[in-house]
C-alpha atoms as a PDB file:
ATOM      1  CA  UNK A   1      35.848  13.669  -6.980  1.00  0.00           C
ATOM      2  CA  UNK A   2      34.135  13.606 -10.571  1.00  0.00           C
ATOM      3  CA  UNK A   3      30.684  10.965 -10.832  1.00  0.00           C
ATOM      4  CA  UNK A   4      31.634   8.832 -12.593  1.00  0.00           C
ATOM      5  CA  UNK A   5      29.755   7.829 -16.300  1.00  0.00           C
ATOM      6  CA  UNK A   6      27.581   5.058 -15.346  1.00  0.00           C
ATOM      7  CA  UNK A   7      26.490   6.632 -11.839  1.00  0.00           C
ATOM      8  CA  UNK A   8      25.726   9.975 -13.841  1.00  0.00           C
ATOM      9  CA  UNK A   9      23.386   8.089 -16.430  1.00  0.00           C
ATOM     10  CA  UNK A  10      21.624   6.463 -13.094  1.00  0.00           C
ATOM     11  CA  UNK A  11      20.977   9.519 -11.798  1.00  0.00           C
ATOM     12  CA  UNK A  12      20.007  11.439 -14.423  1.00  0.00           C
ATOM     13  CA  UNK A  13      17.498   8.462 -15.178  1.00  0.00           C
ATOM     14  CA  UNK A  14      16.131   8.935 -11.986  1.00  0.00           C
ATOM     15  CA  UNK A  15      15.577  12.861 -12.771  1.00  0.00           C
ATOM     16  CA  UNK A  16      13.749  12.207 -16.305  1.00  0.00           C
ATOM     17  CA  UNK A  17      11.573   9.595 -14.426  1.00  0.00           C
ATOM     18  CA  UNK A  18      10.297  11.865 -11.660  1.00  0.00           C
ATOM     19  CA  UNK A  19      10.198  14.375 -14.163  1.00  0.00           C
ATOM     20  CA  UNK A  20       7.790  11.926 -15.965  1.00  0.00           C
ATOM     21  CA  UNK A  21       5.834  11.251 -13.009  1.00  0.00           C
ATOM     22  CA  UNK A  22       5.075  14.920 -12.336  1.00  0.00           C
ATOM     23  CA  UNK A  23       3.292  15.470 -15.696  1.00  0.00           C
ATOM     24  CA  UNK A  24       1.360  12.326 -15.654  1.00  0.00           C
ATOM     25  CA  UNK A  25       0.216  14.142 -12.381  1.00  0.00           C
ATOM     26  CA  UNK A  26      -0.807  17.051 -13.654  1.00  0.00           C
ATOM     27  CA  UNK A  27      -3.342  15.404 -16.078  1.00  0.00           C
ATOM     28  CA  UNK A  28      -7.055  15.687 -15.461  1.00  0.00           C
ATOM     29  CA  UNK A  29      -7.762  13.079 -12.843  1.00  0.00           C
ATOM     30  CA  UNK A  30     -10.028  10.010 -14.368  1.00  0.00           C
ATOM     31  CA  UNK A  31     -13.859   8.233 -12.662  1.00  0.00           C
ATOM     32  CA  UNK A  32     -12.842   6.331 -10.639  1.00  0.00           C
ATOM     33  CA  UNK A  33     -16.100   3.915 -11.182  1.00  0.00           C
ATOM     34  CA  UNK A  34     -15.053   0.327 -11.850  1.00  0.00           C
ATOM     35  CA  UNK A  35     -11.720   1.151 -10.718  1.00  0.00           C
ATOM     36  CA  UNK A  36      -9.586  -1.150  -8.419  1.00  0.00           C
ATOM     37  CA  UNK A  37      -9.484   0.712  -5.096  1.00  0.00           C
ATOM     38  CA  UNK A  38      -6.288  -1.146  -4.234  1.00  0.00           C
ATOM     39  CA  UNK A  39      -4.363   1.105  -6.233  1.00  0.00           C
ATOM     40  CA  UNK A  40      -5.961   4.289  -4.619  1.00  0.00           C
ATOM     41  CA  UNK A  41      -5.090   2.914  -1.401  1.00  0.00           C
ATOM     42  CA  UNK A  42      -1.938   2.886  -2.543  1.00  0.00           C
ATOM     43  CA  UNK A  43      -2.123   6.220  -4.045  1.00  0.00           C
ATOM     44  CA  UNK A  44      -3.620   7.935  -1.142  1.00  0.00           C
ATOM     45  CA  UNK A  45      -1.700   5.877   2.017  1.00  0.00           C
ATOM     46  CA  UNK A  46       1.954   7.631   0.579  1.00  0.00           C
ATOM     47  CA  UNK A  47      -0.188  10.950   2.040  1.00  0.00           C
ATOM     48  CA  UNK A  48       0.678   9.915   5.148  1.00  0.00           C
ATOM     49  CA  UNK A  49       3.028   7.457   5.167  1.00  0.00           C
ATOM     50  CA  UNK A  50       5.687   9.299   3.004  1.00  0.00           C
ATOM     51  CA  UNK A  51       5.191  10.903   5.068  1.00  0.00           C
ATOM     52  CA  UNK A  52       3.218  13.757   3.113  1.00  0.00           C
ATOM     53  CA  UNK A  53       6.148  13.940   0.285  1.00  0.00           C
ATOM     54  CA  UNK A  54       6.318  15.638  -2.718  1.00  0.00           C
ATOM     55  CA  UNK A  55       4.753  12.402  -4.368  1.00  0.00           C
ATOM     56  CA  UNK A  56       7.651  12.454  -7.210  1.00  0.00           C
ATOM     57  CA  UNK A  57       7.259   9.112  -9.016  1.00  0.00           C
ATOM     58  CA  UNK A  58       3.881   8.384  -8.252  1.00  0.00           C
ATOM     59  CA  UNK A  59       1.592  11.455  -6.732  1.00  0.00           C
ATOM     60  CA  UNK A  60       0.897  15.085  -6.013  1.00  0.00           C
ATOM     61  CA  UNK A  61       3.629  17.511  -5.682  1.00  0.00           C
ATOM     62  CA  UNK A  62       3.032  19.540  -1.970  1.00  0.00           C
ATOM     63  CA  UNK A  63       2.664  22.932  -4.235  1.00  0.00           C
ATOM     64  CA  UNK A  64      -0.782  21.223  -5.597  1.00  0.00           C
ATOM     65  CA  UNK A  65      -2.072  21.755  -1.684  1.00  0.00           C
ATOM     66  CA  UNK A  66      -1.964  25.551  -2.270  1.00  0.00           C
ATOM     67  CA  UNK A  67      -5.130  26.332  -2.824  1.00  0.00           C
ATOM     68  CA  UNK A  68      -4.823  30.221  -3.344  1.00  0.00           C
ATOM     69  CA  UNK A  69      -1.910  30.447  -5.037  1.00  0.00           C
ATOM     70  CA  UNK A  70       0.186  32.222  -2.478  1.00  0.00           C
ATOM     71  CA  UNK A  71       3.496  30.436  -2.688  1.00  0.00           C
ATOM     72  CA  UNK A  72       3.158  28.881   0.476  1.00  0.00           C
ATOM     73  CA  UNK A  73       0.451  26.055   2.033  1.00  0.00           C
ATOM     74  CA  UNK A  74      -1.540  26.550   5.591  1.00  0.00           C
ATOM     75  CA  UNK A  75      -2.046  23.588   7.954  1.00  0.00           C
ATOM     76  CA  UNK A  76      -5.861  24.358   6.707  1.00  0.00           C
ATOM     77  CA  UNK A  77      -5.690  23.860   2.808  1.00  0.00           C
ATOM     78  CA  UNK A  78      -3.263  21.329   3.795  1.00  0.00           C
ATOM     79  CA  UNK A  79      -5.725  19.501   5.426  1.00  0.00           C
ATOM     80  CA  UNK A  80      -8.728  20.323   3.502  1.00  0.00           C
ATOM     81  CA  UNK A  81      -6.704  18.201   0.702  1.00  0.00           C
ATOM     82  CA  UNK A  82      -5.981  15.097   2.745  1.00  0.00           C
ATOM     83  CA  UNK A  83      -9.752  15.210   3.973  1.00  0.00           C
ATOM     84  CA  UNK A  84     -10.679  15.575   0.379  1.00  0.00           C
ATOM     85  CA  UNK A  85      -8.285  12.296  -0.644  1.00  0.00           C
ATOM     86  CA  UNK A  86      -9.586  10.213   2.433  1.00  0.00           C
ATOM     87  CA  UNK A  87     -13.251  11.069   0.996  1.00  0.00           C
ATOM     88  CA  UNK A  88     -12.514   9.634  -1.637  1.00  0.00           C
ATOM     89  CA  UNK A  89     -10.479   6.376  -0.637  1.00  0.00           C
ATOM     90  CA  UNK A  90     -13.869   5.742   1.890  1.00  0.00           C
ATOM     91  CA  UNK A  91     -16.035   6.095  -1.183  1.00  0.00           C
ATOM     92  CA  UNK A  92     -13.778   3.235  -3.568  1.00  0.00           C
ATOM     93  CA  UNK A  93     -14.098   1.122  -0.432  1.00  0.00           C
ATOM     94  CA  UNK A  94     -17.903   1.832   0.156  1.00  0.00           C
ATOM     95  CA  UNK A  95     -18.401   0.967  -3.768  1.00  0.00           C
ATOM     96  CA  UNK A  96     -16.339  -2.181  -3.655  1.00  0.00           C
ATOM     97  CA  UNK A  97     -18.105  -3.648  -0.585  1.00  0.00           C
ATOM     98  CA  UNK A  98     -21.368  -2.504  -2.571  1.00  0.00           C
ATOM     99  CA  UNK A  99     -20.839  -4.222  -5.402  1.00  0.00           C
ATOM    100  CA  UNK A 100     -18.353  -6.984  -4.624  1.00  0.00           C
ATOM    101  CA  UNK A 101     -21.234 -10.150  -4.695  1.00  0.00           C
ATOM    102  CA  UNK A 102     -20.742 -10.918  -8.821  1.00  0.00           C
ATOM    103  CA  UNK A 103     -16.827 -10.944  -8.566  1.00  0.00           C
ATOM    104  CA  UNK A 104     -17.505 -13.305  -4.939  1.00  0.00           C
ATOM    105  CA  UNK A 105     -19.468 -15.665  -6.680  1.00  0.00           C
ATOM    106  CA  UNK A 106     -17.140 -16.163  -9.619  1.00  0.00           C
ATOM    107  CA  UNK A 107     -14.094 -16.942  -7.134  1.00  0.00           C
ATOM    108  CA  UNK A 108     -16.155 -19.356  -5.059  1.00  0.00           C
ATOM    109  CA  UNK A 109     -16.951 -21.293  -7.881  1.00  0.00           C
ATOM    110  CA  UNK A 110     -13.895 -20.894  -9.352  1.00  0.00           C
ATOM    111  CA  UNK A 111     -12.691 -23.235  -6.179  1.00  0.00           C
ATOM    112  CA  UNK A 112     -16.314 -25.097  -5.794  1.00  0.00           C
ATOM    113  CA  UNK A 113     -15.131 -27.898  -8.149  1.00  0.00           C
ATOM    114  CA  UNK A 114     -17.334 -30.845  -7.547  1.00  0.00           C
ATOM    115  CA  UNK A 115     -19.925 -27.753  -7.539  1.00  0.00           C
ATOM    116  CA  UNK A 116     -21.560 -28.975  -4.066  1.00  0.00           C
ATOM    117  CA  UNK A 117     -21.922 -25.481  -2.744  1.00  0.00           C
ATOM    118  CA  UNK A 118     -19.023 -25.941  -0.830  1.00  0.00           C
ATOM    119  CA  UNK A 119     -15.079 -25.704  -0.443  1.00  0.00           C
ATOM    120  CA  UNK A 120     -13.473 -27.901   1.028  1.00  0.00           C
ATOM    121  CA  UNK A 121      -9.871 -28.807   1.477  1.00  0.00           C
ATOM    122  CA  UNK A 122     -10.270 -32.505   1.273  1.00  0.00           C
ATOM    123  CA  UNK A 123     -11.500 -32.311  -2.146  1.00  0.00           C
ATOM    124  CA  UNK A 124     -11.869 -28.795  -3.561  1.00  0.00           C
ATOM    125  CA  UNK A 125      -8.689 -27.174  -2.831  1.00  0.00           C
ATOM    126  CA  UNK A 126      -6.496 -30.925  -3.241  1.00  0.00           C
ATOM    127  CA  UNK A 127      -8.289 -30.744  -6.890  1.00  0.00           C
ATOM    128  CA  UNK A 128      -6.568 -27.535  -7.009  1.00  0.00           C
ATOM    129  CA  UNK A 129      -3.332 -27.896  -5.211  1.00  0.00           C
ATOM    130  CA  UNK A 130      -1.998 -30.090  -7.622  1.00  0.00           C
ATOM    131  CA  UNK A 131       2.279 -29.908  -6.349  1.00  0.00           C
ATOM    132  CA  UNK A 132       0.569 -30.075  -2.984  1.00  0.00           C
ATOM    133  CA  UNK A 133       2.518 -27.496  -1.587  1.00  0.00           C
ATOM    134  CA  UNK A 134      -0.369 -25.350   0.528  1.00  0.00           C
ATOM    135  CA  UNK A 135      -1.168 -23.050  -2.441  1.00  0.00           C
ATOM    136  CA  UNK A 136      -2.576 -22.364  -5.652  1.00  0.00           C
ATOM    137  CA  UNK A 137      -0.546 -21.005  -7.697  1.00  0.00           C
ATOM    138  CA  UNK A 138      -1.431 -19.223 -11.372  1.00  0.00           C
ATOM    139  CA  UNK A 139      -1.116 -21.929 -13.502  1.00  0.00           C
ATOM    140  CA  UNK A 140      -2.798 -24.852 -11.034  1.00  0.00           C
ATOM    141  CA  UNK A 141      -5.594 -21.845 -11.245  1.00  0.00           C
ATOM    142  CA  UNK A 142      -5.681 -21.504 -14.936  1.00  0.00           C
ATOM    143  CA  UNK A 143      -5.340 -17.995 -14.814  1.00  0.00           C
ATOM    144  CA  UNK A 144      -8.645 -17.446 -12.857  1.00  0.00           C
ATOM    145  CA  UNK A 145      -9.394 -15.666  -9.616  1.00  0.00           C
ATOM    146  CA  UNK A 146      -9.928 -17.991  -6.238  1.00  0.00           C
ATOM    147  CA  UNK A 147     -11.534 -17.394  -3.123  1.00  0.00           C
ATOM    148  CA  UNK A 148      -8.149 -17.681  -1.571  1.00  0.00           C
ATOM    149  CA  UNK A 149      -5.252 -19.405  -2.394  1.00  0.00           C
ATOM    150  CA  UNK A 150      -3.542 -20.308   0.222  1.00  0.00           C
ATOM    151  CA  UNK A 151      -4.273 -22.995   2.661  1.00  0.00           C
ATOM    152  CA  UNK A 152      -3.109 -21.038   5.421  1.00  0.00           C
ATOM    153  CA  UNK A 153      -6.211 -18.970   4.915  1.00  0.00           C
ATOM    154  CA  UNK A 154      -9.035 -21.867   5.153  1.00  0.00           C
ATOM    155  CA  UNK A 155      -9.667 -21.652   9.200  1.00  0.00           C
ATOM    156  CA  UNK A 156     -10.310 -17.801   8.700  1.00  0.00           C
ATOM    157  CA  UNK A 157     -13.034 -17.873   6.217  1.00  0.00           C
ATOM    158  CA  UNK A 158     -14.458 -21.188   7.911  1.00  0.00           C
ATOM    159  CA  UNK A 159     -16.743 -19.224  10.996  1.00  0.00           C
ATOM    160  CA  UNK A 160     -18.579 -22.322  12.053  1.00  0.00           C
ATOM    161  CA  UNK A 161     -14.796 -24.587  11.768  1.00  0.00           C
ATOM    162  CA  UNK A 162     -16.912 -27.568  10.220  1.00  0.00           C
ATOM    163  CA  UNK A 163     -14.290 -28.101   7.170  1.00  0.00           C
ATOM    164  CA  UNK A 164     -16.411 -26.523   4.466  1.00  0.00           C
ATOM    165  CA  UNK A 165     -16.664 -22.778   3.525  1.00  0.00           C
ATOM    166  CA  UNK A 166     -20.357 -21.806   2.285  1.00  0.00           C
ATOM    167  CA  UNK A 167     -20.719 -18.597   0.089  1.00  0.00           C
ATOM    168  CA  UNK A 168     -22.209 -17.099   3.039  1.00  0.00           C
ATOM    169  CA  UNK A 169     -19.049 -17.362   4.924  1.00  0.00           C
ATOM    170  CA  UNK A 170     -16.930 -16.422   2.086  1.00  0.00           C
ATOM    171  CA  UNK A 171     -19.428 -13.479   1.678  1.00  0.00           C
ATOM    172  CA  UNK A 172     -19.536 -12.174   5.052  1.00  0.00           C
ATOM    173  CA  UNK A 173     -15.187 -12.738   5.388  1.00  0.00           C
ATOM    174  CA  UNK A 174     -15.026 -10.217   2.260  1.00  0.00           C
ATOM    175  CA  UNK A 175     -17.585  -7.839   4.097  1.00  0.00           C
ATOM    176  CA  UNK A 176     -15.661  -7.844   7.118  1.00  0.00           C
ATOM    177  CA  UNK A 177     -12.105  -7.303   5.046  1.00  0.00           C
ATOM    178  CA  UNK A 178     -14.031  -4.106   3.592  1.00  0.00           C
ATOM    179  CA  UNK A 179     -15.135  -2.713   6.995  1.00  0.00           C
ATOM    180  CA  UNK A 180     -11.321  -3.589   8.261  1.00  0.00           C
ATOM    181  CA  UNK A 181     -10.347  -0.979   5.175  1.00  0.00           C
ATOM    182  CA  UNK A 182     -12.699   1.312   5.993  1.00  0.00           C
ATOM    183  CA  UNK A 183     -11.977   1.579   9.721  1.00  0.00           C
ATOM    184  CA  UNK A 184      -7.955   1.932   8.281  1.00  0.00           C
ATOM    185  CA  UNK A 185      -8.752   4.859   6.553  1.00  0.00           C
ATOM    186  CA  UNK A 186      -9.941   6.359   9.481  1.00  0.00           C
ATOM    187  CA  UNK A 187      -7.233   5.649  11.711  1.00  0.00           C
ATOM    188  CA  UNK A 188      -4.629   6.811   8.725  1.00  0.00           C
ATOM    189  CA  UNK A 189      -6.419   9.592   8.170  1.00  0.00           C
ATOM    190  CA  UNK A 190      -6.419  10.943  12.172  1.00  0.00           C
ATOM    191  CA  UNK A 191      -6.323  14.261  13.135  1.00  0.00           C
ATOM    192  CA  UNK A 192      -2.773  13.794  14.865  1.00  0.00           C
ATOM    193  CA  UNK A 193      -1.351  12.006  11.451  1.00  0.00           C
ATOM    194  CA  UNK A 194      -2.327  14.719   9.247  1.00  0.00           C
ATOM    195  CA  UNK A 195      -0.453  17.278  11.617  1.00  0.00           C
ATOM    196  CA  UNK A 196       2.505  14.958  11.832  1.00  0.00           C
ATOM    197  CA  UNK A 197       2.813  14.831   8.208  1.00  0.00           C
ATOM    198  CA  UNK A 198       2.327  18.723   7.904  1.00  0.00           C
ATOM    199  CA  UNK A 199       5.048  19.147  10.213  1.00  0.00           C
ATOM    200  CA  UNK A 200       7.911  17.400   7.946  1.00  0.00           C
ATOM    201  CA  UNK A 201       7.258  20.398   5.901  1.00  0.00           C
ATOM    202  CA  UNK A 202       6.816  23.004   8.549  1.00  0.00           C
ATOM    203  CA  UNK A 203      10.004  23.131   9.834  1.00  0.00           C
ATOM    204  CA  UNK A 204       9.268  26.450  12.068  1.00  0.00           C
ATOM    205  CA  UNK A 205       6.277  25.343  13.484  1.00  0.00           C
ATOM    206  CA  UNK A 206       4.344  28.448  12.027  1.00  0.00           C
ATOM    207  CA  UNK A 207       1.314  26.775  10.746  1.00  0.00           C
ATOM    208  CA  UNK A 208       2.594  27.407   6.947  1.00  0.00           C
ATOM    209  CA  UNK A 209       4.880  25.405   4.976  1.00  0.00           C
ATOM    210  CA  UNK A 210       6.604  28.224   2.731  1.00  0.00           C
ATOM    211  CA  UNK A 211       8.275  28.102  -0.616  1.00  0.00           C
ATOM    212  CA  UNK A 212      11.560  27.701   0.874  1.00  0.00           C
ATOM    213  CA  UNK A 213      10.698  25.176   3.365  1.00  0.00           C
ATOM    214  CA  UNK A 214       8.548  22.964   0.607  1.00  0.00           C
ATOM    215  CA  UNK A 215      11.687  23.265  -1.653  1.00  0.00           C
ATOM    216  CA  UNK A 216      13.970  22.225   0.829  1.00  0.00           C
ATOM    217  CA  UNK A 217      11.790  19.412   2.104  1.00  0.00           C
ATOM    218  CA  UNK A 218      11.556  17.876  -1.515  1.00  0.00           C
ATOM    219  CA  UNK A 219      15.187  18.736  -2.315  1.00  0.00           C
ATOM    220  CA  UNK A 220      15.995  15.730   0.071  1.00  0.00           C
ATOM    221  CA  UNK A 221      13.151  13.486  -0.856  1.00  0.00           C
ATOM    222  CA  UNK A 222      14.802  13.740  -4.409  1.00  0.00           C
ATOM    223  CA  UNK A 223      17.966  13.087  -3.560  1.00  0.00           C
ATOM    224  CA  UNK A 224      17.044  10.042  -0.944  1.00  0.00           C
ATOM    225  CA  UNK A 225      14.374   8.602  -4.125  1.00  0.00           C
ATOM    226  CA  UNK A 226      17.712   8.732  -6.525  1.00  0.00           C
ATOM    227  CA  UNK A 227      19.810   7.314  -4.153  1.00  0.00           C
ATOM    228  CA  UNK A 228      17.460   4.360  -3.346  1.00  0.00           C
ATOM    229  CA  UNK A 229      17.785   3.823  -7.391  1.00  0.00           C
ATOM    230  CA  UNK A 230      21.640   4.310  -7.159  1.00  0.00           C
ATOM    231  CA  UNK A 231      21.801   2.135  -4.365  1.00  0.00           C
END
């Protein structure tokens, strides 16, 4: 049965896009100093939650992994790769926690407005809250970064529970957040994840993903990424 017009222009949308994605990919890679490590997290979590896919439309392609050129990837540049990535990802978080107090201080007193040194809901965040719904949204913000903005969230940067969050608390909640990333880069980056994701490629169990079996294994992640757009 012929495609018809308007599923043929989706698809061969999709096809320019990925095709798109794969030479921003090849470009030289950027610092990453100053950089958001949100994003990378982002970035570097499809390794393993793809799981380990071609990264069409957004990463590396499985053929970058082959680090001698031989038309096929072992289980050990494989995972010299992901090692390399998860490096990295601990380093933006490292960084971040590092140098995180100017951009805390500017959302606390973002929030501090009766600037007592404190936040509290009964005055601070009801300044803010202006529809009284629980949170603040962008515009009740005027466009600047909070603390936190929802309500909800209050009790869990409030250690000592006496209705007012000090920078201190705020402070150490951030630090904690951090460490909570770090210790999930760890546990994404396990031993048994990074042979679980080298798997959906080695299809034989040999220890190498080969050219046919890499082709093969992006072939559907392709065709599942175009249907997702079709469908």
């Amino acid at each position: 049965m012929c495609m018809s017009r308007a599923v043929h222009r989706r698809l061969k949308r999709c096809s320019t896009v990925c095709c798109n994605c794969r030479k921003r990919s090849a470009e030289p890679a950027r610092s990453s100093r100053g950089r958001n490590p949100m994003k990378y997290r982002f970035l570097f979590g499809m390794i393993l939650l793809a799981p380990v896919s071609s990264f069409a439309c957004g990463g590396l392609e499985m053929k970058s992994y082959d680090a001698n050129n031989d038309g096929k990837v072992t289980f050990e540049e494989f995972s010299s790769k992901v090692l390399e990535m998860k490096k990295m990802q601990a380093t933006l978080w490292t960084e971040a926690a590092a140098n995180v107090n100017n951009r805390l201080q500017r959302q606390f007193s973002a929030m501090d407005v009766n600037h007592d040194g404190v936040i509290d809901l009964n005055n601070d965040f009801r300044a803010l809250d202006k529809v009284v719904n629980g949170f603040i949204d962008h515009a009740e913000s005027g466009g600047q970064e909070m603390a936190f903005n929802d309500r909800r969230d209050f009790p869990k940067i409030d250690a000592n529970h006496d209705n007012a969050i000090t920078f201190k608390e705020y402070f150490n909640y951030e630090q904690q957040r951090y460490k909570e990333k770090l210790e999930g880069v760890e546990a994404q980056y396990s031993e048994a994840n990074i042979h679980k994701a080298f798997d959906t490629y080695d299809t034989n169990k040999d220890g190498v993903a080969d050219a046919a079996e890499i082709e093969k294994q992006e072939a559907g992640e392709r065709l599942q990424k175009c249907a997702g757009v079709l469908f």
